[in-house]
C-alpha atoms as a PDB file:
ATOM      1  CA  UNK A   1      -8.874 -46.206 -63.957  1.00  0.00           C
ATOM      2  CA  UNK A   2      -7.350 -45.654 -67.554  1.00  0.00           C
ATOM      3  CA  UNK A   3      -4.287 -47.798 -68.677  1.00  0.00           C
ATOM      4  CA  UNK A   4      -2.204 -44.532 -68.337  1.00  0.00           C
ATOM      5  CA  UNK A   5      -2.611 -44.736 -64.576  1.00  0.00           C
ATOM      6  CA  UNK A   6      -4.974 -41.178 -64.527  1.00  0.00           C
ATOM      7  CA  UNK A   7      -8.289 -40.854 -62.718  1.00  0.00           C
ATOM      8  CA  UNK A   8     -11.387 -38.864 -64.510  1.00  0.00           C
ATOM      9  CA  UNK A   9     -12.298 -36.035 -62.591  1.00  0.00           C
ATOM     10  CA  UNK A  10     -15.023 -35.880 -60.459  1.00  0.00           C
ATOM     11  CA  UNK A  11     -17.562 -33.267 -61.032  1.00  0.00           C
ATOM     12  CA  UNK A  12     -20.418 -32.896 -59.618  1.00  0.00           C
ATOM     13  CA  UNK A  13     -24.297 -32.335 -61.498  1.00  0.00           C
ATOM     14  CA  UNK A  14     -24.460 -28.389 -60.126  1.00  0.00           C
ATOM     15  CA  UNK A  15     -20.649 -27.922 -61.632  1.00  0.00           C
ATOM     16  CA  UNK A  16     -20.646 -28.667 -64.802  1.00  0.00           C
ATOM     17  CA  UNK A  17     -22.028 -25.223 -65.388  1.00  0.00           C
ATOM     18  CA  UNK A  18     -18.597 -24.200 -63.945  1.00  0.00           C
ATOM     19  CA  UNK A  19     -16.589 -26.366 -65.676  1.00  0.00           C
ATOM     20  CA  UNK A  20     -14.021 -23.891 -67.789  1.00  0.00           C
ATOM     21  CA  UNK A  21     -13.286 -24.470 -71.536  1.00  0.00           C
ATOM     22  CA  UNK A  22     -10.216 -26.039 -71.406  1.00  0.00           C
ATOM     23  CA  UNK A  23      -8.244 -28.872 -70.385  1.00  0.00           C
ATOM     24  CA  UNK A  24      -4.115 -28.764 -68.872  1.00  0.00           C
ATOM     25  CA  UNK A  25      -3.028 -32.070 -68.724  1.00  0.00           C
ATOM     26  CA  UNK A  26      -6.039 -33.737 -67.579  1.00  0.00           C
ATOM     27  CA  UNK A  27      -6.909 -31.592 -64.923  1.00  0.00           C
ATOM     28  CA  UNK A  28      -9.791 -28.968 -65.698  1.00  0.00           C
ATOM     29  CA  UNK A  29     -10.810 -25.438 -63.636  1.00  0.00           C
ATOM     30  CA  UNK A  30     -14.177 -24.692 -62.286  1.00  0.00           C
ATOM     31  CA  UNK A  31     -14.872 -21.207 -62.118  1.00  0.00           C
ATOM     32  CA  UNK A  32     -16.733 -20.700 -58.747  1.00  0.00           C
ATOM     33  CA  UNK A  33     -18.183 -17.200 -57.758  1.00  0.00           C
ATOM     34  CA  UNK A  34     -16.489 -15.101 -55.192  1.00  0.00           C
ATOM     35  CA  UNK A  35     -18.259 -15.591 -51.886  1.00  0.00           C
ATOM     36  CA  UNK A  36     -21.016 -12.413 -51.565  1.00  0.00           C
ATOM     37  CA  UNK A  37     -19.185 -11.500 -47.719  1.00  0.00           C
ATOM     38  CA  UNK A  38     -15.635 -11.076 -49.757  1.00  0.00           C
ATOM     39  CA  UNK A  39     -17.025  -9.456 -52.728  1.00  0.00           C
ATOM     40  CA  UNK A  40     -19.299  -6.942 -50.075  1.00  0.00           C
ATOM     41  CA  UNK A  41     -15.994  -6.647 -48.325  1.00  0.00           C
ATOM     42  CA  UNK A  42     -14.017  -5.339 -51.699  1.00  0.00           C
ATOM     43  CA  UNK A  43     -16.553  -3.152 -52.518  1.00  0.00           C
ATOM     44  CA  UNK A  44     -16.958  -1.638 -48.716  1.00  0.00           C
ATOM     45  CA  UNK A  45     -12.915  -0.827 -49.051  1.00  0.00           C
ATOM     46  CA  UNK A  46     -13.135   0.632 -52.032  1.00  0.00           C
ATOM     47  CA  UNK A  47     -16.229   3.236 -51.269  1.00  0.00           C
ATOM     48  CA  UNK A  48     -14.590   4.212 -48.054  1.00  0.00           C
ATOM     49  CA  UNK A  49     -10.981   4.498 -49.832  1.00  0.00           C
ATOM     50  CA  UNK A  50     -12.888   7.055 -52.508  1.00  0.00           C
ATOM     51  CA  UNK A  51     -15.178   9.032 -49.347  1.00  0.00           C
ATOM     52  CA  UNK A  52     -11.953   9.182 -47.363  1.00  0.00           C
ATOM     53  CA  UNK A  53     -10.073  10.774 -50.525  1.00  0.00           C
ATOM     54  CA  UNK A  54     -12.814  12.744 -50.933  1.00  0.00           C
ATOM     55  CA  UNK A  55     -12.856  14.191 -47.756  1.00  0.00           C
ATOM     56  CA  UNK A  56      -9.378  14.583 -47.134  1.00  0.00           C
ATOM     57  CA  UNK A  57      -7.981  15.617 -50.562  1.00  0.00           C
ATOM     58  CA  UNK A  58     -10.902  18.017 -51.638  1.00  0.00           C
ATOM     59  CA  UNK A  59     -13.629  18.806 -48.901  1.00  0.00           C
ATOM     60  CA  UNK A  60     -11.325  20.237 -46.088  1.00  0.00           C
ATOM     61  CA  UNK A  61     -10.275  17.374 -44.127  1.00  0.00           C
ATOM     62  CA  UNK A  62      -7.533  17.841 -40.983  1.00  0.00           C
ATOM     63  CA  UNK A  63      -4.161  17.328 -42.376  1.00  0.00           C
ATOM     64  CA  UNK A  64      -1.979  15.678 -40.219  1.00  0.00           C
ATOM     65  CA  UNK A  65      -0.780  18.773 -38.807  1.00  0.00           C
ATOM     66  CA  UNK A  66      -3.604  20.129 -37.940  1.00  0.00           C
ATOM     67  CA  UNK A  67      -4.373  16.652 -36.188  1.00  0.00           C
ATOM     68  CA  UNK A  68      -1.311  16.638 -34.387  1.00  0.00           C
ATOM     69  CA  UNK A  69      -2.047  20.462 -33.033  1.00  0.00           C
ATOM     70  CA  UNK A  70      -5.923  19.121 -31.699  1.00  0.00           C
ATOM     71  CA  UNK A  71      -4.685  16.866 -29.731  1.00  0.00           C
ATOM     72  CA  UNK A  72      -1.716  18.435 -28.292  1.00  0.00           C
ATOM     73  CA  UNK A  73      -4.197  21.105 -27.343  1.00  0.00           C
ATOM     74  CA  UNK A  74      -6.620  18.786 -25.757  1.00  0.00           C
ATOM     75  CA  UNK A  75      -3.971  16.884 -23.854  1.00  0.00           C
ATOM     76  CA  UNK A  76      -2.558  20.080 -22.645  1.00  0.00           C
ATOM     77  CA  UNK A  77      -6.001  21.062 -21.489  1.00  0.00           C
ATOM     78  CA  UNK A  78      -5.976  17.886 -19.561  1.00  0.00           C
ATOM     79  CA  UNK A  79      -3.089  18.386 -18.187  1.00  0.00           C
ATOM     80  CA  UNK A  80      -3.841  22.061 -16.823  1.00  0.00           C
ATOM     81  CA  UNK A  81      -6.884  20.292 -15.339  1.00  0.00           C
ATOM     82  CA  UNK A  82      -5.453  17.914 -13.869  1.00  0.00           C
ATOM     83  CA  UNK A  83      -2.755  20.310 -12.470  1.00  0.00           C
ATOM     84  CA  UNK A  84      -5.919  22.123 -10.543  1.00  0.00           C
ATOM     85  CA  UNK A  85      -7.100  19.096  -9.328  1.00  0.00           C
ATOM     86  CA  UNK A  86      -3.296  18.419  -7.931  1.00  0.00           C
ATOM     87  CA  UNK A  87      -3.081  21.998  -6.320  1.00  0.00           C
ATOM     88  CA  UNK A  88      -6.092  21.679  -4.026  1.00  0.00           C
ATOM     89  CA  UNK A  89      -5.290  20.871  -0.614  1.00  0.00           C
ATOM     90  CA  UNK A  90      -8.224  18.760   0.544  1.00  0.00           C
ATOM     91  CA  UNK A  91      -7.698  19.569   4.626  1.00  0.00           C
ATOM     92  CA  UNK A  92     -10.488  17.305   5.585  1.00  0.00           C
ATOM     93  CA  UNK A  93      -9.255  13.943   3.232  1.00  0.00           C
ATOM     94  CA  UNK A  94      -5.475  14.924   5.000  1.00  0.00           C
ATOM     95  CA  UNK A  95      -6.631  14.821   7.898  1.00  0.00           C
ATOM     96  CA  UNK A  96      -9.034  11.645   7.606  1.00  0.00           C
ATOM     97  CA  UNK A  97      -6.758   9.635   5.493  1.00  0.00           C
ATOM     98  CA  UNK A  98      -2.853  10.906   5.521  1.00  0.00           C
ATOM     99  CA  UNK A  99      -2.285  12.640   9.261  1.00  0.00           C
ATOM    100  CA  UNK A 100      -3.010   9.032  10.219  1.00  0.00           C
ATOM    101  CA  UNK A 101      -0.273   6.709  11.711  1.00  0.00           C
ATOM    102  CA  UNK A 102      -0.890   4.634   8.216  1.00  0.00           C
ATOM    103  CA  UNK A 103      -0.348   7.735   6.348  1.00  0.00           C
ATOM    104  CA  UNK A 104       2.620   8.928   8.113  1.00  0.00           C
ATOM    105  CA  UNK A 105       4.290   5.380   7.442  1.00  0.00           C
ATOM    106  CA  UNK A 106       3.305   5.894   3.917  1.00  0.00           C
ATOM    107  CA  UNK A 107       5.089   9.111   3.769  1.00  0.00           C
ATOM    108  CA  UNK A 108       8.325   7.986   4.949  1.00  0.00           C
ATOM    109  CA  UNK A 109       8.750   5.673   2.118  1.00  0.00           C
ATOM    110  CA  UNK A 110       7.929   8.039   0.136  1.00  0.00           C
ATOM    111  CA  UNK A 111      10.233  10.935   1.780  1.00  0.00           C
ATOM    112  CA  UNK A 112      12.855   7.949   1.798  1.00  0.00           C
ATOM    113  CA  UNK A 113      12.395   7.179  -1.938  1.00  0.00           C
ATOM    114  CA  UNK A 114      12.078  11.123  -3.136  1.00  0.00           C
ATOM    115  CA  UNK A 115      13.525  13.366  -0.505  1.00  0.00           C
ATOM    116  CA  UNK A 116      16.467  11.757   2.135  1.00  0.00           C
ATOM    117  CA  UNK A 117      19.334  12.735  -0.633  1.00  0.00           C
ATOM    118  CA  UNK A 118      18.807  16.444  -0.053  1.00  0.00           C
ATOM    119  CA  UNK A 119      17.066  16.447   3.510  1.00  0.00           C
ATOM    120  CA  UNK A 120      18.703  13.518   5.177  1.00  0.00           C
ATOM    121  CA  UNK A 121      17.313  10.597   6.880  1.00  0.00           C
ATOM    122  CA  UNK A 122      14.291  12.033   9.765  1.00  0.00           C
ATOM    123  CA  UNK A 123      14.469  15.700   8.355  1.00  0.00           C
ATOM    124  CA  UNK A 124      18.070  16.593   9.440  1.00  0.00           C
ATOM    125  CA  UNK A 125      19.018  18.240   6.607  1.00  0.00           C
ATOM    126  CA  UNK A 126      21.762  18.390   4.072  1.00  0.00           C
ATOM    127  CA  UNK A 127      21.957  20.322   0.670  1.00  0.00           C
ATOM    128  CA  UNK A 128      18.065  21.036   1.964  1.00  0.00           C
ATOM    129  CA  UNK A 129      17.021  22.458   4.927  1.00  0.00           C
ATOM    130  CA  UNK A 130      16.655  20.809   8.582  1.00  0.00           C
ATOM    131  CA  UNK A 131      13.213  19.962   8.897  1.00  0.00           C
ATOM    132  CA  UNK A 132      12.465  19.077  12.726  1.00  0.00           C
ATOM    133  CA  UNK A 133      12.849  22.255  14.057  1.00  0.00           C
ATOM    134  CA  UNK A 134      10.613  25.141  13.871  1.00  0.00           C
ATOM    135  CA  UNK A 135      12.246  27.235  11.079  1.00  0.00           C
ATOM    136  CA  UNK A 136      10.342  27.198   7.759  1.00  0.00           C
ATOM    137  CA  UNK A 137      12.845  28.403   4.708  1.00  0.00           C
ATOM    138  CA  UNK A 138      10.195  27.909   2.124  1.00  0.00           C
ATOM    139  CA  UNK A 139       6.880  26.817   3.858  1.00  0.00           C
ATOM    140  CA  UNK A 140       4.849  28.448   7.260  1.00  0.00           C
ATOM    141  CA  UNK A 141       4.839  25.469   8.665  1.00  0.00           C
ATOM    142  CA  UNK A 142       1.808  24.386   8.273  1.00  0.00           C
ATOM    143  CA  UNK A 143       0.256  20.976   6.213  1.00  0.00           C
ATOM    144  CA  UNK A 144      -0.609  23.099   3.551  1.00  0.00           C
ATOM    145  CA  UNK A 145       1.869  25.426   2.766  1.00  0.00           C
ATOM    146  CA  UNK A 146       4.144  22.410   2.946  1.00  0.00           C
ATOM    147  CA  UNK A 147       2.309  20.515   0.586  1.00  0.00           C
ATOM    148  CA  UNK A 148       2.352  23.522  -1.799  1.00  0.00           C
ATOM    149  CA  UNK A 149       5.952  23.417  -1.703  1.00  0.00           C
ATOM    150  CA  UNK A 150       6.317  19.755  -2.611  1.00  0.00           C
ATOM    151  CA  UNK A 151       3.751  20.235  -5.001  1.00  0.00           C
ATOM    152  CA  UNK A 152       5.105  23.473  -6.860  1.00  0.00           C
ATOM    153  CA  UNK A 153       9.003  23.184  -5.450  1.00  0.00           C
ATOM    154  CA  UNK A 154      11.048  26.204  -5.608  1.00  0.00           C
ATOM    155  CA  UNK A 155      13.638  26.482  -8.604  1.00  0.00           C
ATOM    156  CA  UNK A 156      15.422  29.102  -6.965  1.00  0.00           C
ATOM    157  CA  UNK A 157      16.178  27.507  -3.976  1.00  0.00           C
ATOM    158  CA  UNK A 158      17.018  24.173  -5.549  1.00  0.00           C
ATOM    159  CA  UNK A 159      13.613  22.235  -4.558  1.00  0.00           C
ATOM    160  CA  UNK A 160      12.052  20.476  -7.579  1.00  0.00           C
ATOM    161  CA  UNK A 161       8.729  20.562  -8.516  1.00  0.00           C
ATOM    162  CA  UNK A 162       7.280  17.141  -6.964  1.00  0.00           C
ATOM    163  CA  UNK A 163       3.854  17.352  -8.127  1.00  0.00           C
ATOM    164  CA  UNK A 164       5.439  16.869 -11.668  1.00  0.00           C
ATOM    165  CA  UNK A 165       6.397  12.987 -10.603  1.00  0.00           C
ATOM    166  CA  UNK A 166       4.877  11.688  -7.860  1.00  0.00           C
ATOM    167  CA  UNK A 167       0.830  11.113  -7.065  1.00  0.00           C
ATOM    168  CA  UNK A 168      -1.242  13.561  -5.251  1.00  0.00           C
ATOM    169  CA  UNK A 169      -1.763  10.898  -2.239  1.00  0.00           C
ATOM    170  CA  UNK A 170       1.842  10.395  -2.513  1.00  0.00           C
ATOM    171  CA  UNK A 171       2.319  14.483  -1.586  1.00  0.00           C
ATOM    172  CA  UNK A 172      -0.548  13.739   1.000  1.00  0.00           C
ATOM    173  CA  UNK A 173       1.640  11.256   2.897  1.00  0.00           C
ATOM    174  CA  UNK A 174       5.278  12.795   2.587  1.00  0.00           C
ATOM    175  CA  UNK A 175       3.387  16.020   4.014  1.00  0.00           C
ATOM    176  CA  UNK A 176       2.238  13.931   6.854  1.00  0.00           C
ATOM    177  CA  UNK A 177       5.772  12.349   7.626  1.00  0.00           C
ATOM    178  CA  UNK A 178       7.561  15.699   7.494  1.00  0.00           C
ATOM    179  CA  UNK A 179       4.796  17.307   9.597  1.00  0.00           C
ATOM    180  CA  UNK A 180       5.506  14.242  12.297  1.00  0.00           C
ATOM    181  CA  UNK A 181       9.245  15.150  11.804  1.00  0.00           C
ATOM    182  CA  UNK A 182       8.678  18.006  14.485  1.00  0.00           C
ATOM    183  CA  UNK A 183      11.239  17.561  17.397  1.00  0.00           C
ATOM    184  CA  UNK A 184      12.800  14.905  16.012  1.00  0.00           C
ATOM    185  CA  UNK A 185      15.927  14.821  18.411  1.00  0.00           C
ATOM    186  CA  UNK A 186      19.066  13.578  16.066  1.00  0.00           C
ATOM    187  CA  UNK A 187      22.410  12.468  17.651  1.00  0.00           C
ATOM    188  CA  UNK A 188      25.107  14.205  16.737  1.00  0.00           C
ATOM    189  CA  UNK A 189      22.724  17.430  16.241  1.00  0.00           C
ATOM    190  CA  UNK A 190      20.649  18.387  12.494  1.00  0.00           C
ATOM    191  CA  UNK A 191      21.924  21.432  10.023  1.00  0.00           C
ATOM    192  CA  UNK A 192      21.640  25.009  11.618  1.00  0.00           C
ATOM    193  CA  UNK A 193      18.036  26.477  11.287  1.00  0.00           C
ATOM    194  CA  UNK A 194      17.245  28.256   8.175  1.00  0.00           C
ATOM    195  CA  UNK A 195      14.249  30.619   7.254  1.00  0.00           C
ATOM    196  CA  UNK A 196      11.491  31.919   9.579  1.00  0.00           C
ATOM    197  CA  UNK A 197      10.551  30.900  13.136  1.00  0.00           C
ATOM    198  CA  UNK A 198       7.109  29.570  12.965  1.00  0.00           C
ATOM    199  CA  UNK A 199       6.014  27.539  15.637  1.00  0.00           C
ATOM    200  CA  UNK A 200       4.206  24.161  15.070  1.00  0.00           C
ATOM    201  CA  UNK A 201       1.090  24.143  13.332  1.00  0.00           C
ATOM    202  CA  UNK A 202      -1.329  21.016  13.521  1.00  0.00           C
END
């Protein structure tokens, strides 16, 4: 240690190559290379930044517009496939899986969740039609019909279009619970029938 309280620097035989030609205040640079995965790196950006140019600037690339319109069209043709899929009433998987006392229980928290406001708690109707008695306003009475009519609604008479919000399954079970809503004596009476007389239809 020198009287003026410094320490010589310590550099080692493969750096004095490195060492750089000048001196501030004692303490002196070594110019090490750029490690070869950072300068690889660099270079990688800046060949894709010039291709991507390239390719969007000059040789017909999408612009973000015409991006924006490919997907929109695939998403719509997703949707309008999966709005076929959500049409077809399955008979045999209702009748295996949702016409089931498990399905039917389903269905009523569903019908409770989506449906009491307009058609009252068990079906007796309200701003909606009674549904326990064996007048159909929009549906025939059967599973299917009424499923179409959850599904699809009816804008003109004031039913909304379910399939747009809940699950298929979901329209499986609320078909079940209305279905089992057949009968259904309530005290003090349901609204006055409404529709078409169409007996009961398993």
């Amino acid at each position: 240690m020198s009287n003026d309280n410094k320490t010589e620097n310590l550099i080692l035989d493969d750096e004095k190559a490195l060492v750089l030609d000048h001196d501030y205040d004692g303490i002196q640079e070594l110019d090490h290379p750029l490690p070869s995965w950072w300068i690889a790196t660099f270079v990688g950006t800046v060949v894709f930044g010039v291709l991507y140019a390239i390719y969007y600037l000059w040789a017909g690339g999408p612009t973000l517009s015409e991006e924006y319109k490919t997907d929109m069209k695939k998403i719509s043709e997703a949707k309008a496939a999966l709005a076929k899929q959500v049409d077809v009433f399955d008979a045999e998987i209702y009748a295996k899986t949702w016409n089931t006392a498990e399905g039917i229980a389903k269905g009523k928290e569903v019908y409770t969740e989506n449906c009491m406001t307009c058609h009252e708690e068990n079906g007796k109707g309200d701003i909606g039609p009674n549904l326990t008695d064996e007048y159909w306003l929009l549906a025939k009475g059967t599973p299917e019909s009424i499923y179409a009519i959850v599904n699809k609604g009816n804008e003109d008479n004031g039913m909304p279009a379910w399939g747009e919000v809940i699950s298929k399954d979901d329209m499986y079970a609320a078909t079940a619970y209305v279905m089992s809503l057949y009968g259904f004596k309530h005290e003090g009476g349901a609204k006055e029938p409404q529709g078409e007389k169409i007996p009961k239809s398993e």
